[in-house]
N, C-alpha and C. Protein backbone atom coordinates (compact mmCIF):
# COMPACT_ATOMS: atom_id res chain seq x y z
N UNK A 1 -16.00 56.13 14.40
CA UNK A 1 -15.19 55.71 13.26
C UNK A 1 -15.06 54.19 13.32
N UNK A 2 -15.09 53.33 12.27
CA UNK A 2 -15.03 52.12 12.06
C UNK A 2 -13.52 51.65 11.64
N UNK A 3 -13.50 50.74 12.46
CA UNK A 3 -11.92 49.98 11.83
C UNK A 3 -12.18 48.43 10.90
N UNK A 4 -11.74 49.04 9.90
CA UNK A 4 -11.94 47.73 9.10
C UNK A 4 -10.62 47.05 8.52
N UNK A 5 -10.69 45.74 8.87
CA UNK A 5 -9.08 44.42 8.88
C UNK A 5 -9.65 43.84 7.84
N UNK A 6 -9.15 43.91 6.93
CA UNK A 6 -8.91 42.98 5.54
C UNK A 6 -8.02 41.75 5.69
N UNK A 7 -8.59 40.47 5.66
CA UNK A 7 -7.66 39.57 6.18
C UNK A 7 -7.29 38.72 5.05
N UNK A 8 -7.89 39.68 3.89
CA UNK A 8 -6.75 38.85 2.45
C UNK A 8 -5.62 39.56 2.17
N UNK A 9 -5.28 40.66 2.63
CA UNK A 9 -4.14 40.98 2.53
C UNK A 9 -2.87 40.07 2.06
N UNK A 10 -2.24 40.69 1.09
CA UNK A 10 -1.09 39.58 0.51
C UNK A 10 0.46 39.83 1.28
N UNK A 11 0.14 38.82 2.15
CA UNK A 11 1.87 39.41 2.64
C UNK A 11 2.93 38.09 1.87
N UNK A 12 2.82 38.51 1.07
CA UNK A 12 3.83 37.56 0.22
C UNK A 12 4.90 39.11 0.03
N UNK A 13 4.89 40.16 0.59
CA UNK A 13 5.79 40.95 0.08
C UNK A 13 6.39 41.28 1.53
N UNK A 14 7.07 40.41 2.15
CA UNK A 14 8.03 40.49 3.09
C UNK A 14 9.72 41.00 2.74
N UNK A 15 9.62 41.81 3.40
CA UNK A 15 11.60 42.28 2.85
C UNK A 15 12.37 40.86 3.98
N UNK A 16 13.08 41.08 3.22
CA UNK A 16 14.31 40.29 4.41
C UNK A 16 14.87 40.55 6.00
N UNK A 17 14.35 41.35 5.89
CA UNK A 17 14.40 41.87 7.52
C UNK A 17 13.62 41.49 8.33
N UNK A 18 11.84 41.66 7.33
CA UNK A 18 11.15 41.19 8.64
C UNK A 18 10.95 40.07 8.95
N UNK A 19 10.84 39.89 10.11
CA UNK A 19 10.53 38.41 11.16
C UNK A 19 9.51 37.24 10.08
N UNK A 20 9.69 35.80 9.75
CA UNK A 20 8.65 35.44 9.68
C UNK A 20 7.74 34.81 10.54
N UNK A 21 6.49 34.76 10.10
CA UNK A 21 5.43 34.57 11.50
C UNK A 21 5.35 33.21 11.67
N UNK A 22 5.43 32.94 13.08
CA UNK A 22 4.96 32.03 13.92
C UNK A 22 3.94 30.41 12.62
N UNK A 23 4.61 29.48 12.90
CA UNK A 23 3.67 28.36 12.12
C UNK A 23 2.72 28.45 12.92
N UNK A 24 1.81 27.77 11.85
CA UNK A 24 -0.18 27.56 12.70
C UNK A 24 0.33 26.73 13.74
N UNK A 25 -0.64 27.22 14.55
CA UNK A 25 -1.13 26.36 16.01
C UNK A 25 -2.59 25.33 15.64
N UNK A 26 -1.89 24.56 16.91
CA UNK A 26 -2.85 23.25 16.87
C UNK A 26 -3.49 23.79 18.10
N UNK A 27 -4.72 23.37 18.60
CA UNK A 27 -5.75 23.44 19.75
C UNK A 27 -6.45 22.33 20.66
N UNK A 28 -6.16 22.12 21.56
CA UNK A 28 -6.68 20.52 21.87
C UNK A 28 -8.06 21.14 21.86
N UNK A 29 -9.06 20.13 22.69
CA UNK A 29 -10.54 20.28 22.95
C UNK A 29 -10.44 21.13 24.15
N UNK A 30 -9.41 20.88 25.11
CA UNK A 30 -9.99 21.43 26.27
C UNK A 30 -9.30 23.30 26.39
N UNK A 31 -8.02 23.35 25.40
CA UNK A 31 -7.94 25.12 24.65
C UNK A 31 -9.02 25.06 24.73
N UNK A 32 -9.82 24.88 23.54
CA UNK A 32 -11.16 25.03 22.39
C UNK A 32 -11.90 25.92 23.46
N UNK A 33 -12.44 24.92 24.71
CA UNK A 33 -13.05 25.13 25.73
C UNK A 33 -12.55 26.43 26.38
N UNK A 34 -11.48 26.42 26.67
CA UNK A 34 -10.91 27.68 27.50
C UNK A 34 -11.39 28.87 26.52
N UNK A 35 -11.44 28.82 25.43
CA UNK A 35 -11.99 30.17 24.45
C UNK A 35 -13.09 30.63 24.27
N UNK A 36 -14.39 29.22 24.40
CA UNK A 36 -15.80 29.01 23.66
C UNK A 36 -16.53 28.64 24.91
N UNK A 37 -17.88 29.56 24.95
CA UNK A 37 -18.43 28.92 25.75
C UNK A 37 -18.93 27.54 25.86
N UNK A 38 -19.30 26.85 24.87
CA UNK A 38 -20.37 26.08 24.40
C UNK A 38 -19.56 24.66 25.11
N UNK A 39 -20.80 23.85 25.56
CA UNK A 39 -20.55 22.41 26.07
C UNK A 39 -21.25 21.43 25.86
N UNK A 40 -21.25 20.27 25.95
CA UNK A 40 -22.00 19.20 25.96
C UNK A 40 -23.53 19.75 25.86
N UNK A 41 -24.11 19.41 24.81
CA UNK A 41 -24.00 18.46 23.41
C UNK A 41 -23.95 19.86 22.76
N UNK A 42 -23.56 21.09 22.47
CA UNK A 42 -23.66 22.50 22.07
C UNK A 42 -22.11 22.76 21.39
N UNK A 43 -21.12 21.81 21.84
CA UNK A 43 -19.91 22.02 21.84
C UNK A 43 -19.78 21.19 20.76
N UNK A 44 -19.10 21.82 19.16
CA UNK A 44 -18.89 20.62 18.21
C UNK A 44 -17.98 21.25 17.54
N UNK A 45 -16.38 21.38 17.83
CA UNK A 45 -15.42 21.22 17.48
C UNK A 45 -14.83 20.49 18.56
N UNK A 46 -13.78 19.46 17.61
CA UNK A 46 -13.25 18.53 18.44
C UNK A 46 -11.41 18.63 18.81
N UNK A 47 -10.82 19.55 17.58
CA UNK A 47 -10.03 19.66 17.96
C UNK A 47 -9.61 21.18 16.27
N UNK A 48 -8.67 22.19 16.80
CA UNK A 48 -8.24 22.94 15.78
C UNK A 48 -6.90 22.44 15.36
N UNK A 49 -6.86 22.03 13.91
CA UNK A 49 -5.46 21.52 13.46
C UNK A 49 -5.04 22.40 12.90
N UNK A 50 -5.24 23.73 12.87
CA UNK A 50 -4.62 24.88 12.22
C UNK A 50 -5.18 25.95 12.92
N UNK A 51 -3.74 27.12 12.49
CA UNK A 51 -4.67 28.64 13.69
C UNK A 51 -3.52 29.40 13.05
N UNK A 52 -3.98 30.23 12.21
CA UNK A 52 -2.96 30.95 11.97
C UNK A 52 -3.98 32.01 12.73
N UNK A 53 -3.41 33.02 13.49
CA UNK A 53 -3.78 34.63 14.31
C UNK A 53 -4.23 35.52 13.15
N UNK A 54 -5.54 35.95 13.08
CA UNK A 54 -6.61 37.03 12.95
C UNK A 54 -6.44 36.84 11.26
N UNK A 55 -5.97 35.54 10.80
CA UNK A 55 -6.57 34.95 9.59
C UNK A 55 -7.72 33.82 9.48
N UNK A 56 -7.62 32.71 10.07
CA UNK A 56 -8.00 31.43 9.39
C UNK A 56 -7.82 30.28 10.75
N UNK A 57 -9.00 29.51 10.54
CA UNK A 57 -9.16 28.29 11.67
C UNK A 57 -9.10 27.05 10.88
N UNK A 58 -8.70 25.99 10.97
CA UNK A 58 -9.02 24.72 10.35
C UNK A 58 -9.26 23.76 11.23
N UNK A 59 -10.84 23.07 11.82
CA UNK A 59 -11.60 22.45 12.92
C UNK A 59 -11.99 21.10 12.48
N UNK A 60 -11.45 20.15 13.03
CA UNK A 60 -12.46 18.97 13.18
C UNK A 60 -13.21 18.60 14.15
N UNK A 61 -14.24 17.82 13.60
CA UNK A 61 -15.43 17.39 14.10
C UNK A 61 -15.69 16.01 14.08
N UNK A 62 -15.60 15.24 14.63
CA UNK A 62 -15.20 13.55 14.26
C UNK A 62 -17.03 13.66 14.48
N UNK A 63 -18.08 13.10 13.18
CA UNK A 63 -19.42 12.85 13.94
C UNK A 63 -19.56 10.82 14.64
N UNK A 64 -20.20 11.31 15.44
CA UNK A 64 -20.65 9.93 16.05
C UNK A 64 -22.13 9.66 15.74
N UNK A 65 -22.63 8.14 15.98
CA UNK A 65 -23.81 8.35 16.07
C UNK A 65 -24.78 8.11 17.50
N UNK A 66 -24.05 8.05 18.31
CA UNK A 66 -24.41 8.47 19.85
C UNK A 66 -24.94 10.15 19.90
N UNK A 67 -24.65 11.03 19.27
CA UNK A 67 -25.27 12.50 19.51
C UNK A 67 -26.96 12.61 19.28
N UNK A 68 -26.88 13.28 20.44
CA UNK A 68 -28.80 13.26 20.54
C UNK A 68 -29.55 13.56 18.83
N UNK A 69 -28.61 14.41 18.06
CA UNK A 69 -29.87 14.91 17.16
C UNK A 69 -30.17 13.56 16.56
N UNK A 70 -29.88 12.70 16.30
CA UNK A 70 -29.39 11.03 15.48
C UNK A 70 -30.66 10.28 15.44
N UNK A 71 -30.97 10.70 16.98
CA UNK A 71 -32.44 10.05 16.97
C UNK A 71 -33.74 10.45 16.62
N UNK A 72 -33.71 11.56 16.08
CA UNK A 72 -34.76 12.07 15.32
C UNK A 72 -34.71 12.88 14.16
N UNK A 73 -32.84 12.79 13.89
CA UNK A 73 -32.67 13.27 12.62
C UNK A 73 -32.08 12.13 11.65
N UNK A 74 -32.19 11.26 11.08
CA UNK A 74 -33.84 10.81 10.92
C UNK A 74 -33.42 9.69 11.22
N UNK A 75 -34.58 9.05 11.80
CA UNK A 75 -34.58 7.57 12.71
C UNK A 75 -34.22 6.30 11.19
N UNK A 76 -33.27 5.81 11.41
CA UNK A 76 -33.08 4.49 10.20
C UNK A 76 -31.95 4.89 9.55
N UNK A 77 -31.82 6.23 9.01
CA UNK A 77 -31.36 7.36 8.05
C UNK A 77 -30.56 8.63 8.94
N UNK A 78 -29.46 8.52 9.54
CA UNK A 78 -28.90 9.64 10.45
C UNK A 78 -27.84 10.82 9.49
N UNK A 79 -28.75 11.97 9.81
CA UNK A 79 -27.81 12.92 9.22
C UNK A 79 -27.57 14.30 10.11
N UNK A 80 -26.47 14.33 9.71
CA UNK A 80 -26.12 15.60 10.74
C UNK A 80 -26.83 17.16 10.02
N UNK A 81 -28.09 17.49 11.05
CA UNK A 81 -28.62 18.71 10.35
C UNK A 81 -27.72 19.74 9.97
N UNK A 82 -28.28 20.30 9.37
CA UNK A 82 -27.44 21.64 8.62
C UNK A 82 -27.30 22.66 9.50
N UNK A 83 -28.24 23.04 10.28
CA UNK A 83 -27.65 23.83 11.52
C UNK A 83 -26.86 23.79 12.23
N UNK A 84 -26.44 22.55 12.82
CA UNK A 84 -25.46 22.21 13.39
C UNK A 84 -24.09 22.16 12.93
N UNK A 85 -23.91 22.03 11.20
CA UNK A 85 -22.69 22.41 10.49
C UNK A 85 -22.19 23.47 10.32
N UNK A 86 -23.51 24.10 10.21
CA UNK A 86 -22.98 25.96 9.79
C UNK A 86 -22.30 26.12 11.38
N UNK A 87 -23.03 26.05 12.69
CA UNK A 87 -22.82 26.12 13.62
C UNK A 87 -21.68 25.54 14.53
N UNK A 88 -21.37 24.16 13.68
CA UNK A 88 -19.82 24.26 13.83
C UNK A 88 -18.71 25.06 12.95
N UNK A 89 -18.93 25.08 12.43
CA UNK A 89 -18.16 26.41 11.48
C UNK A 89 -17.83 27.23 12.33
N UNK A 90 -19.26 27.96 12.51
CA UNK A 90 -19.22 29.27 13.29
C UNK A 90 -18.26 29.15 14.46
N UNK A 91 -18.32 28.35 15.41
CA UNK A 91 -17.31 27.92 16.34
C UNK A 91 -15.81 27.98 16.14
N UNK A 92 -15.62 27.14 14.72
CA UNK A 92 -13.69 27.62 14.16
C UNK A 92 -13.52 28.86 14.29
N UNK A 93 -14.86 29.80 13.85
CA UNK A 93 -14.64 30.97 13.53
C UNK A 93 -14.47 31.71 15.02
N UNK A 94 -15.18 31.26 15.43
CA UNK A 94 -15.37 31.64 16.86
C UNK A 94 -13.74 31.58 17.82
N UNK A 95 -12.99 30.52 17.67
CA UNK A 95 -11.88 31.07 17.58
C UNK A 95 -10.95 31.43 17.42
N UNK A 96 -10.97 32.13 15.92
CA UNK A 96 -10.48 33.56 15.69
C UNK A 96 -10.17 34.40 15.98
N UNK A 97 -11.83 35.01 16.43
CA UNK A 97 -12.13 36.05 17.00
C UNK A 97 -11.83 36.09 18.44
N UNK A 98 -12.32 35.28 19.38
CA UNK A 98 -11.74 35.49 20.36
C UNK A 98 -10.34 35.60 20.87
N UNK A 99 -9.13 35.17 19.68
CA UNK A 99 -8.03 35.24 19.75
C UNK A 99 -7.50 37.06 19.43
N UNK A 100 -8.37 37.39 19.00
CA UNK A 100 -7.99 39.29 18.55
C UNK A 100 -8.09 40.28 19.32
N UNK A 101 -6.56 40.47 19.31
CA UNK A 101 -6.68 41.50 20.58
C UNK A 101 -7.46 42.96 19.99
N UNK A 102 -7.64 43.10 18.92
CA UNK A 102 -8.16 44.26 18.74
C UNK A 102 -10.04 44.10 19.35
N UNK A 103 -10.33 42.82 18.95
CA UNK A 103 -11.42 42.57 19.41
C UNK A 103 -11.90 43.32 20.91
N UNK A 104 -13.24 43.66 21.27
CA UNK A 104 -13.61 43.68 22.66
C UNK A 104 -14.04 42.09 23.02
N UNK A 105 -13.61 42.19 24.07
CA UNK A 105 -13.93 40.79 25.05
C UNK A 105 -15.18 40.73 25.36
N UNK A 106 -16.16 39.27 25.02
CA UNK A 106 -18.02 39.21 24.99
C UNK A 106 -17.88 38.02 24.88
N UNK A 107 -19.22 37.89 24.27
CA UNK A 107 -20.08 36.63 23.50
C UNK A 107 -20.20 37.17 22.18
N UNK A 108 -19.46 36.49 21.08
CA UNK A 108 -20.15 36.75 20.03
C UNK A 108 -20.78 35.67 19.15
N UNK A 109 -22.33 36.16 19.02
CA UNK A 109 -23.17 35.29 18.60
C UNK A 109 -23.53 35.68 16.89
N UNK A 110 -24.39 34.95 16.38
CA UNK A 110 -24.56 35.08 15.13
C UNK A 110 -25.11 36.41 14.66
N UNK A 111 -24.89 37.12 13.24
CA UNK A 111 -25.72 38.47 13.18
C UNK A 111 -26.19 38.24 11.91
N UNK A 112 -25.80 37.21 10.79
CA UNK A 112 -26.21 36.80 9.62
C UNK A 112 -25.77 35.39 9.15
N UNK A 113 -26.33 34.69 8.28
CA UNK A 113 -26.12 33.81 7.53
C UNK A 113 -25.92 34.06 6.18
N UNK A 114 -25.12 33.93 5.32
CA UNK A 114 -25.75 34.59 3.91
C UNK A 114 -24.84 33.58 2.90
N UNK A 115 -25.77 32.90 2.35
CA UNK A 115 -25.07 32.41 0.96
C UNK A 115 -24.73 30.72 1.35
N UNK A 116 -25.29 30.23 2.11
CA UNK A 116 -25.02 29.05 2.86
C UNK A 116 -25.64 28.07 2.14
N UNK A 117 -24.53 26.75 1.25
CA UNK A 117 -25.39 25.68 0.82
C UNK A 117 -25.09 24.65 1.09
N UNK A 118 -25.82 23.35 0.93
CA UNK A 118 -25.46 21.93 1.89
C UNK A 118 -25.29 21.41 0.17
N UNK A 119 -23.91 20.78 0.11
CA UNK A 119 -23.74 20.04 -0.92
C UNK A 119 -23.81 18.48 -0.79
N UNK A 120 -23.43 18.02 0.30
CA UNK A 120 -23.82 16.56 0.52
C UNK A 120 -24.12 16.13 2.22
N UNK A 121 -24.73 14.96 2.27
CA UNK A 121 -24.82 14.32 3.62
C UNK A 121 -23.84 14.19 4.31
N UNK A 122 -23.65 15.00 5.80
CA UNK A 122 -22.90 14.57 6.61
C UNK A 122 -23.12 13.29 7.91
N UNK A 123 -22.50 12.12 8.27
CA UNK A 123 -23.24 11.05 8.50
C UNK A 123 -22.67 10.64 9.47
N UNK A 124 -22.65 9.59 10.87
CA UNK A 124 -22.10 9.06 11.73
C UNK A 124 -21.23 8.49 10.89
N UNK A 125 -19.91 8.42 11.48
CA UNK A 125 -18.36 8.06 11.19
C UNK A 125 -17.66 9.11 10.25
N UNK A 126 -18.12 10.17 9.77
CA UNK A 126 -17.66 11.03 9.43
C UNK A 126 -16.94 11.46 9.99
N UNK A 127 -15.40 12.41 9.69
CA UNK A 127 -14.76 13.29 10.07
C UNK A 127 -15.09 14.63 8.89
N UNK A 128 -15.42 15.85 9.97
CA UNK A 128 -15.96 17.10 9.39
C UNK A 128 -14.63 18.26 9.44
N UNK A 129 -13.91 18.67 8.50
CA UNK A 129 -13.08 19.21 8.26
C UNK A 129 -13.56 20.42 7.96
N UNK A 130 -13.69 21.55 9.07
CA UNK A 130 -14.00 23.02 8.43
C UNK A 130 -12.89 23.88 8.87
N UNK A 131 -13.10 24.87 7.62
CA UNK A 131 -12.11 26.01 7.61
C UNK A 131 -12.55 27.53 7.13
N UNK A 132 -12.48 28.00 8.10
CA UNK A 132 -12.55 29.59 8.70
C UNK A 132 -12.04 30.65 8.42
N UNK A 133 -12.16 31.23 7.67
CA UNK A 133 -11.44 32.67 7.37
C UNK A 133 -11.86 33.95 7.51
N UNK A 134 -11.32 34.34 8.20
CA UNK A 134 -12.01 36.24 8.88
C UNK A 134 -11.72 36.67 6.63
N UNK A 135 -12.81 37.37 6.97
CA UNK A 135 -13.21 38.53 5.89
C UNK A 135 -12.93 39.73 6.22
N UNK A 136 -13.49 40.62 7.12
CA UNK A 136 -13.46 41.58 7.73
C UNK A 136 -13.88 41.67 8.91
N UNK A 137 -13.56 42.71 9.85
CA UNK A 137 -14.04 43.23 11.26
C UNK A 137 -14.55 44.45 11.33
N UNK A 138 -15.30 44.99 12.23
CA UNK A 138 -15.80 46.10 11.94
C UNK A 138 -16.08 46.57 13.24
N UNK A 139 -15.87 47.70 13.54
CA UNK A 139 -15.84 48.85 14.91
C UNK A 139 -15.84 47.80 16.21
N UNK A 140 -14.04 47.08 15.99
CA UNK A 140 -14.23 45.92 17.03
C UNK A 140 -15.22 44.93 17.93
N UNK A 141 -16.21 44.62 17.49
CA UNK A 141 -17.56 44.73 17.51
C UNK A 141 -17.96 43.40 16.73
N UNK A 142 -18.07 43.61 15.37
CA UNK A 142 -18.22 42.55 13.92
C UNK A 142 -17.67 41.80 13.64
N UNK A 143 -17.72 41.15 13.07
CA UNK A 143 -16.96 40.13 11.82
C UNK A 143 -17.54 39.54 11.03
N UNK A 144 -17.43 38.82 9.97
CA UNK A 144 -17.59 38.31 9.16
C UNK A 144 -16.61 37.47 8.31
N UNK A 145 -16.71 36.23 7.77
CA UNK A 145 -16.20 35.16 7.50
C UNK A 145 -16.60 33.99 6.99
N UNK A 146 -15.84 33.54 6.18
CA UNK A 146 -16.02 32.52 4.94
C UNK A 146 -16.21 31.16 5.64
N UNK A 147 -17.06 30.70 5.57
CA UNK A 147 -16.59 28.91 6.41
C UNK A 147 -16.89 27.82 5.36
N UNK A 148 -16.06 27.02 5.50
CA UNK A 148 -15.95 25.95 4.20
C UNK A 148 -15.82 24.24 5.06
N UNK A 149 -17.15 23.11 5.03
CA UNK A 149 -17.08 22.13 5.85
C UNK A 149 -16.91 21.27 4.17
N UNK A 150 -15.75 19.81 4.74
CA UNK A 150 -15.62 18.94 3.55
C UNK A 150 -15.69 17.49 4.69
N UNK A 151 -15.82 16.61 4.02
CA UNK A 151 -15.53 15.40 4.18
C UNK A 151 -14.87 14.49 3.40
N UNK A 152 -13.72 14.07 3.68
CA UNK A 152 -13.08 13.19 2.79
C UNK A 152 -12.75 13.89 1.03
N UNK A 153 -12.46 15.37 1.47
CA UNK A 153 -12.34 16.46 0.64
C UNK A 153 -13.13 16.65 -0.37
N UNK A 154 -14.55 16.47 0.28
CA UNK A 154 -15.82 16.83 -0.98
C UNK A 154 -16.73 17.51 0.24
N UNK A 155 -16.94 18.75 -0.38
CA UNK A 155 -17.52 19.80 -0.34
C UNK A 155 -18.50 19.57 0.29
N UNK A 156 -18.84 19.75 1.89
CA UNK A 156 -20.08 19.34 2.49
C UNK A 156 -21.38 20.56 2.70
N UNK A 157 -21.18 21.63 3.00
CA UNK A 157 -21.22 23.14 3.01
C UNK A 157 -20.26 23.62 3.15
N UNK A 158 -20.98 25.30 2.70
CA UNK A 158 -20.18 26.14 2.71
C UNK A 158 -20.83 27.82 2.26
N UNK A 159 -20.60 28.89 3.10
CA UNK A 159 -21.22 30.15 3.47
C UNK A 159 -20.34 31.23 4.17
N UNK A 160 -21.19 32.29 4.17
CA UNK A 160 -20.73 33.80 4.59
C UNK A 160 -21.14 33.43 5.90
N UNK A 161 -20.75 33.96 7.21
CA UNK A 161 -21.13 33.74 8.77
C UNK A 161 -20.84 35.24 9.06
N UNK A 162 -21.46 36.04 9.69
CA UNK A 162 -21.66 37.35 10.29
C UNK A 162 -21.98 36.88 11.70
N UNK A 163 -20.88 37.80 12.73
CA UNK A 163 -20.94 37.93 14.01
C UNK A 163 -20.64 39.19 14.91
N UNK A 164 -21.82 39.16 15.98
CA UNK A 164 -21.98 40.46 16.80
C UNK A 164 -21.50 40.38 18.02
N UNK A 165 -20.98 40.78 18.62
CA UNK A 165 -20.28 40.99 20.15
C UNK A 165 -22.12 41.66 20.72
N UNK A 166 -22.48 40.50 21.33
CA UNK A 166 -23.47 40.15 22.27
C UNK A 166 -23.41 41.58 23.77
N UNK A 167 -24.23 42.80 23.78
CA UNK A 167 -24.15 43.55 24.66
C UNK A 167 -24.89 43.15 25.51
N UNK A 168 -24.52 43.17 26.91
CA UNK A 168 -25.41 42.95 27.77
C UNK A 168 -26.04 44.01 28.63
């Protein structure tokens, strides 16, 4: 049997009794770390300025132009490839998921991309503002989720991210 979490749920219909929830959490780099495997130069969230629990991540990414891809993406002309955006995304998203206790405890790596477009250049001195939202989960196992990267609040990408709890 599959368990499926709808994480648009509208809780705007709270009675007066119940508790309200906890404000978002902030995440330094070295949380980030305690959650994510990923490190030097693999590691590209720099800090989470938002966390609301088994909804939504909001991640920055300050780019530099000291990062290895710089020098051959493209020499004169530095842009931060598109893999590496979706892939920081995936990371906000990343923890999310590892924050869910319903979740099983793994690696969860990518299981789809779908619907992913690059609307403008992301560039050294940039700050990369992405935000994460679980869609659904599926037989504790899945997920899937919206990721939205801006700069200077214009639309840098933005896509569906599907993720698998990695069996070993």
């Amino acid at each position: 049997m599959s368990t499926l979490i709808d994480a648009n749920t509208n809780n705007a219909q709270h009675s007066a009794t119940e508790p309200v929830s906890a404000p978002p959490t902030m995440l330094s780099v070295d949380e980030i770390h305690r959650l994510l495997p990923h490190r030097y130069p693999f590691a590209l969230v720099d800090r989470i300025i938002e966390y609301v629990p088994q909804k939504r991540a909001v991640g920055i990414k300050n780019v530099t132009v000291n990062e290895p891809h710089f020098q051959g993406h493209f020499p004169g002309k530095p842009i931060m490839p598109g893999v590496l955006i979706v892939e920081a995304m995936a990371q906000v998203g990343g923890v999310v998921l590892t924050q869910m206790h319903e979740m099983e405890e793994g690696l969860f790596t990518f299981a789809g991309i779908d619907n992913v477009r690059f609307r403008r250049p992301v560039v050294p001195g940039d700050q990369l503002v992405m935000t994460v939202e679980l869609l659904w989960t599926k037989r504790r196992r899945f997920g899937k989720m919206y990721g939205r990267a801006e700069v200077e609040g214009q639309l840098a990408s933005e896509g569906e991210l599907m993720f698998s709890l990695m069996v070993e």
